[in-house]
Protein backbone atom coordinates (compact mmCIF):
# COMPACT_ATOMS: atom_id res chain seq x y z
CA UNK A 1 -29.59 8.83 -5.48
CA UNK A 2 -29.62 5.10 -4.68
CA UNK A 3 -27.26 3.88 -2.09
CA UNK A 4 -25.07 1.50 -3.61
CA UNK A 5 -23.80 -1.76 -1.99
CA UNK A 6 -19.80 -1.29 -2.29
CA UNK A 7 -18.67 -4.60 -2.09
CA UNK A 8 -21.27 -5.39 -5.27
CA UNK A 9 -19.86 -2.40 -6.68
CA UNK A 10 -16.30 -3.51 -6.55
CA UNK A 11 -16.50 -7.00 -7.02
CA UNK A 12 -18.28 -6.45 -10.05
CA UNK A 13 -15.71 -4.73 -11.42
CA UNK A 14 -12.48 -6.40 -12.42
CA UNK A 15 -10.51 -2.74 -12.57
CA UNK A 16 -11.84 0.30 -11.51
CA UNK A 17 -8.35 1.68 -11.13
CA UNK A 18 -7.74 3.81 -8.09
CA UNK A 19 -10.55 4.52 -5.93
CA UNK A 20 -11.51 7.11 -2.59
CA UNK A 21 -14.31 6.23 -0.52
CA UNK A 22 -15.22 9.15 2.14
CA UNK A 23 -18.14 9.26 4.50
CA UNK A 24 -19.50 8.61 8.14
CA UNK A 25 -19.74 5.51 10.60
CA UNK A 26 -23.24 3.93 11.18
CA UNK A 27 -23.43 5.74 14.91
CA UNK A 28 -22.35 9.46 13.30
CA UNK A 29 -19.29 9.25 15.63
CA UNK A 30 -16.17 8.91 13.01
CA UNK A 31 -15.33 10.68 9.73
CA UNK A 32 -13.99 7.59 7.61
CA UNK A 33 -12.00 7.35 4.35
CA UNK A 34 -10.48 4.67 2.32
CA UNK A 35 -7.69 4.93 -0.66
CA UNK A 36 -7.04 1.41 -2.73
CA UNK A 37 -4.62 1.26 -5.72
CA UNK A 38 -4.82 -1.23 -8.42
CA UNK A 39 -2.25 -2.12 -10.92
CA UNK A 40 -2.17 -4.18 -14.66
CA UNK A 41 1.60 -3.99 -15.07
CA UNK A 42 4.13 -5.25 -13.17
CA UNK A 43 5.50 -1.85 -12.11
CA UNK A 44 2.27 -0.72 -11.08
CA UNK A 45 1.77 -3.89 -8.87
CA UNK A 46 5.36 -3.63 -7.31
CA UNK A 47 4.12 -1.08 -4.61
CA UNK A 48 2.75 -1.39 -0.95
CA UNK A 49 1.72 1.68 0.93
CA UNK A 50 3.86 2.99 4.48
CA UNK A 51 2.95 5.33 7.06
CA UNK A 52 5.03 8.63 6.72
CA UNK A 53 3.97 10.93 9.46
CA UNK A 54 0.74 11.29 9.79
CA UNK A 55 -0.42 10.05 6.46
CA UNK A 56 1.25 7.42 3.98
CA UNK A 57 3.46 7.29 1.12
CA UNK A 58 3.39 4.71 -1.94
CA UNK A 59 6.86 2.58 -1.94
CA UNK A 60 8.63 0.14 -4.40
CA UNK A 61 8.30 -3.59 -2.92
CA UNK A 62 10.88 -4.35 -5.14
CA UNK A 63 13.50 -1.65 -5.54
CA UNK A 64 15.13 -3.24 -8.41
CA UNK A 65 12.27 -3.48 -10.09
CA UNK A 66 11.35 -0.48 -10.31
CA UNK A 67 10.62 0.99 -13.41
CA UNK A 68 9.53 4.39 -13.88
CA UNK A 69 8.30 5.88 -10.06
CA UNK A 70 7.09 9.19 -12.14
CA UNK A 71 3.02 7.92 -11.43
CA UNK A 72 2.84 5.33 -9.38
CA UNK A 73 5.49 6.88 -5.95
CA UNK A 74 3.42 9.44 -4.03
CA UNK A 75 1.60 10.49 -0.83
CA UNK A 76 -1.77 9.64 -1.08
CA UNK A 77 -2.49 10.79 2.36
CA UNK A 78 -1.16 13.93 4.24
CA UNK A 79 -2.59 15.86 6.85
CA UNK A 80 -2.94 19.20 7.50
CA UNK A 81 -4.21 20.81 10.98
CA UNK A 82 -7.77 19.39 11.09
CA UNK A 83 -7.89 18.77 7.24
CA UNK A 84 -7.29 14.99 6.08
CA UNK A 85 -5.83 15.22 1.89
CA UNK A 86 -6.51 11.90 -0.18
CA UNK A 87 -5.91 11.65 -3.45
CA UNK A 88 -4.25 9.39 -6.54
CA UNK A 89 -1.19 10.87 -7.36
CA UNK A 90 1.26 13.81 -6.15
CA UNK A 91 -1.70 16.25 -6.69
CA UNK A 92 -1.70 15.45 -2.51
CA UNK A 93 1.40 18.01 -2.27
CA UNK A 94 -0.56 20.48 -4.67
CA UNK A 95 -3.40 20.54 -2.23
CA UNK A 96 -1.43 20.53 0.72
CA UNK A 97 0.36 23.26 0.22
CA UNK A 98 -2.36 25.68 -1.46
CA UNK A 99 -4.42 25.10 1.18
CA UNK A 100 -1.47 26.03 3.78
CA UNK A 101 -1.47 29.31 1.83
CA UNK A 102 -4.99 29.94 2.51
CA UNK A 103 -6.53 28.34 -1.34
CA UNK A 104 -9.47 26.08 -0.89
CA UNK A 105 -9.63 22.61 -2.38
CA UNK A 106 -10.99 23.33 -5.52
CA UNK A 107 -8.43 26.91 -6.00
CA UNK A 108 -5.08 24.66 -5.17
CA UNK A 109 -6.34 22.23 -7.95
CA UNK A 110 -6.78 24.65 -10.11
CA UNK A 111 -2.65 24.24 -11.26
CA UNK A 112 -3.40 20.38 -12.27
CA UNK A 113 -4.80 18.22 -15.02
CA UNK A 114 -5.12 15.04 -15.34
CA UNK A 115 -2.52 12.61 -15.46
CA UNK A 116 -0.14 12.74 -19.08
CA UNK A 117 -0.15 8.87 -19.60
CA UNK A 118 -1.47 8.70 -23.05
CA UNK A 119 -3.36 7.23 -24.04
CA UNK A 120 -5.86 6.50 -21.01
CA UNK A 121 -4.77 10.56 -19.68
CA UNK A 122 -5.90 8.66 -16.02
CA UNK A 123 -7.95 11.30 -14.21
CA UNK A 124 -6.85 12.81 -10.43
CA UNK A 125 -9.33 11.89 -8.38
CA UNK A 126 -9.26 13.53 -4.61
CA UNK A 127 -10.87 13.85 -1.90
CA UNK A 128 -10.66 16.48 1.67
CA UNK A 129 -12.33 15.76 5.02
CA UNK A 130 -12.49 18.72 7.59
CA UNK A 131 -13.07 18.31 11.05
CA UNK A 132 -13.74 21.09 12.93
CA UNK A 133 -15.74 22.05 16.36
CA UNK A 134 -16.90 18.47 16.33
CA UNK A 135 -18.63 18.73 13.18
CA UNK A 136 -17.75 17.03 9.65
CA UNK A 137 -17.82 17.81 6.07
CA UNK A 138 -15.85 16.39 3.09
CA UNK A 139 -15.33 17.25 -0.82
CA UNK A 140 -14.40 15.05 -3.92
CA UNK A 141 -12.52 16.28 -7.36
CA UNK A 142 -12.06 14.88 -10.28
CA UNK A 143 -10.07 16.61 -12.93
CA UNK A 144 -10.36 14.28 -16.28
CA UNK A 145 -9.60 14.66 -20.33
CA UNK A 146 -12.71 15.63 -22.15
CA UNK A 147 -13.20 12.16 -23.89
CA UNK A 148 -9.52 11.68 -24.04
CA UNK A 149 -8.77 14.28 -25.58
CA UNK A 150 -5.35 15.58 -24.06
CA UNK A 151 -6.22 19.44 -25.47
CA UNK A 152 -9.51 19.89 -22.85
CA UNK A 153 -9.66 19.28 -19.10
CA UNK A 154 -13.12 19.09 -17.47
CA UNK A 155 -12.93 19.84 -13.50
CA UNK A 156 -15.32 18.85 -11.41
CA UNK A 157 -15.97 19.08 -7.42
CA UNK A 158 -18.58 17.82 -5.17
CA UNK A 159 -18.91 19.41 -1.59
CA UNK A 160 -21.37 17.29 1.15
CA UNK A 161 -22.09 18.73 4.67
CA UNK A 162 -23.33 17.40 6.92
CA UNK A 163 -22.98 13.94 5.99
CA UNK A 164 -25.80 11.46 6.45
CA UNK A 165 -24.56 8.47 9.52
CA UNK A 166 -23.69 5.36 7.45
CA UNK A 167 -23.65 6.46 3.89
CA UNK A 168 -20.53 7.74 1.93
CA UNK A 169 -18.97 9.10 -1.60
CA UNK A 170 -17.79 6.49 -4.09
CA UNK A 171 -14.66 7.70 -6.60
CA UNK A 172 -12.62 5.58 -8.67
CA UNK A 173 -10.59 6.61 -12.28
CA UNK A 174 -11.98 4.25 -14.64
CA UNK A 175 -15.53 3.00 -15.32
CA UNK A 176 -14.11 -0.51 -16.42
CA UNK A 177 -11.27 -2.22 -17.77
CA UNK A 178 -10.49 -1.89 -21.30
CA UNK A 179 -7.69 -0.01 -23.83
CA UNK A 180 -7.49 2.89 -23.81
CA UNK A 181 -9.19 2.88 -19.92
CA UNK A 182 -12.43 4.59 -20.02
CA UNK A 183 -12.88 7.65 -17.09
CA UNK A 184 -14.99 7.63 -14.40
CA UNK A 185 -18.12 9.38 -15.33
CA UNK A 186 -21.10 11.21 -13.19
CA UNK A 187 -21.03 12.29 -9.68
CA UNK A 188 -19.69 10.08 -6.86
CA UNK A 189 -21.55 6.68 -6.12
CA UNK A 190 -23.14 6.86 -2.69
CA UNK A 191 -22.13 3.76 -0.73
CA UNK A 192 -23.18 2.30 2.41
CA UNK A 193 -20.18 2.49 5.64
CA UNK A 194 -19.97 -0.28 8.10
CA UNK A 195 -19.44 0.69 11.52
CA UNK A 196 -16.50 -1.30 12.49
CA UNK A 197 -13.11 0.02 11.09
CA UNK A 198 -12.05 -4.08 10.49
CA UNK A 199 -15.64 -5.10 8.92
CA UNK A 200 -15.27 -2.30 6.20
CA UNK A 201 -11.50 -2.87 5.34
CA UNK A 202 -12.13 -6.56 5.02
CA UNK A 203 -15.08 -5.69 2.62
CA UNK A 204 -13.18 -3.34 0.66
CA UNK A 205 -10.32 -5.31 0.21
CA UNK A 206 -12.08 -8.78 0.15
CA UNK A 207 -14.11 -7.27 -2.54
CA UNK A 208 -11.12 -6.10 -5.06
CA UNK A 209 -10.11 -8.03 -7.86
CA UNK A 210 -7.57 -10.29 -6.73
CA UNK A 211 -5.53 -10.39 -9.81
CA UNK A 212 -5.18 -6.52 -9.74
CA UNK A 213 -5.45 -4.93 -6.05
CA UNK A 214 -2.39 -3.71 -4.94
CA UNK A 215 -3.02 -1.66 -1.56
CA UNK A 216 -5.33 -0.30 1.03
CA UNK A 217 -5.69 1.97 2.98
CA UNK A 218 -8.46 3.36 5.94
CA UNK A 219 -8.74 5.25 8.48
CA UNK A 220 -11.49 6.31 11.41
CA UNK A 221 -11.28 9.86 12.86
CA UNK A 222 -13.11 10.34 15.93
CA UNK A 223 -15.54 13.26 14.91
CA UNK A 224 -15.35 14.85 18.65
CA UNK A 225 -11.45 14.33 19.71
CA UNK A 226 -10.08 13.48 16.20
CA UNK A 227 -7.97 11.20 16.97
CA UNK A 228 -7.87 8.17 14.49
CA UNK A 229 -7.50 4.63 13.66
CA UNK A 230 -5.65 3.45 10.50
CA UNK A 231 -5.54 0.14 8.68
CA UNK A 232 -3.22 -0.80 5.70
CA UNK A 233 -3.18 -3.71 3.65
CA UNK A 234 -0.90 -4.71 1.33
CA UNK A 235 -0.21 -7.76 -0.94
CA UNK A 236 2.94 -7.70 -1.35
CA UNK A 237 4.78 -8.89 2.35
């Protein structure tokens, strides 16, 4: 597979939705993951993310303005023991708590669908990292409508071990903008990681469409003592 430049990727794309990056730092020594959210409407762009705990939690900028919170308030981020959750909706819970009971990823997915927003039926896109004994490995999902068709889900998961130093796992929900918003399709992109926790959220977010980015998120997890370093940007302020 050809490794993909990701700021071409997103700049080249005016809305590619929601999007999880996951992969490894340049020297091997971090476990890194990124979460953006996009928006067209004006409730999906009144958002910024917060820290809650250890992971984050989407939150109205403007409280009055708030519109319907049923898609777009959520914790993208939770962590469990040495297992970091990221995904695009409240599907984060579902995972977080099968896993708790002893499901894997793909098992405590198994419950969801995609998202009922006809007539784009947005897919979940999510994403696990386990660290564990100072080694790394990480899994995608996407769970989408079978060419928008609201009677068929297609499920599909992607497992990497072992991950290569400097290269990383591409997701977003849509392929493009457009009406209704076509799914992401094919496995992952794989994307180059910079080394530097600053240099890769300024590409990433320099790289976003400015009319439509919302929020960012990214975090470094040291690979041998796990502790991390997290960055969030936000437009609104």
């Amino acid at each position: 597979m050809e490794l993909k430049n990701l700021s071409k990727e997103l700049s080249e794309n005016s809305y590619p939705g929601r999007g999880i990056i996951i992969g490894r730092s340049k020297d091997g020594t971090k476990a890194v993951t990124a979460y953006f959210i996009m928006g067209r409407s004006s409730n999906s762009r009144n958002r910024v993310f917060v820290e809650e705990g250890e992971g984050i939690r989407t939150q109205a900028f403007d409280p009055e303005k708030l519109e319907d919170p049923s898609l777009i308030i959520y914790a993208p981020v939770r962590v469990l023991g040495n297992k970091t959750i990221v995904t695009n909706g409240d599907q984060t819970d579902t995972i977080y708590e099968g896993m708790d009971k002893q499901l894997t990823f793909e098992q405590s997915l198994r419950q969801r669908k995609f998202e009922p927003d006809a007539p784009n039926y947005t897919p979940r896109i999510s994403g696990i990292l386990h660290i564990e004994n100072s080694s790394f490995n990480y899994a995608m999902s996407i769970l989408k409508s079978n060419e928008h068709n609201p009677e068929s889900v297609n499920r599909y998961t992607f497992a990497y071990e072992n991950p290569v130093a400097g290269e990383g796992h591409f997701i977003h929900t849509y392929m493009h903008d457009g009406n209704p918003l076509p799914s992401f399709e094919g496995e992952p992109k794989l994307v180059a990681i910079d080394q530097d926790i600053d240099d890769f959220t300024e590409t990433v977010w320099n790289s976003l469409n400015t009319d439509n980015k919302v929020s960012l998120f990214v975090r470094y997890i040291d690979i041998q003592s796990s502790k991390y370093e997290t960055r969030i940007v936000n437009l609104n302020k």
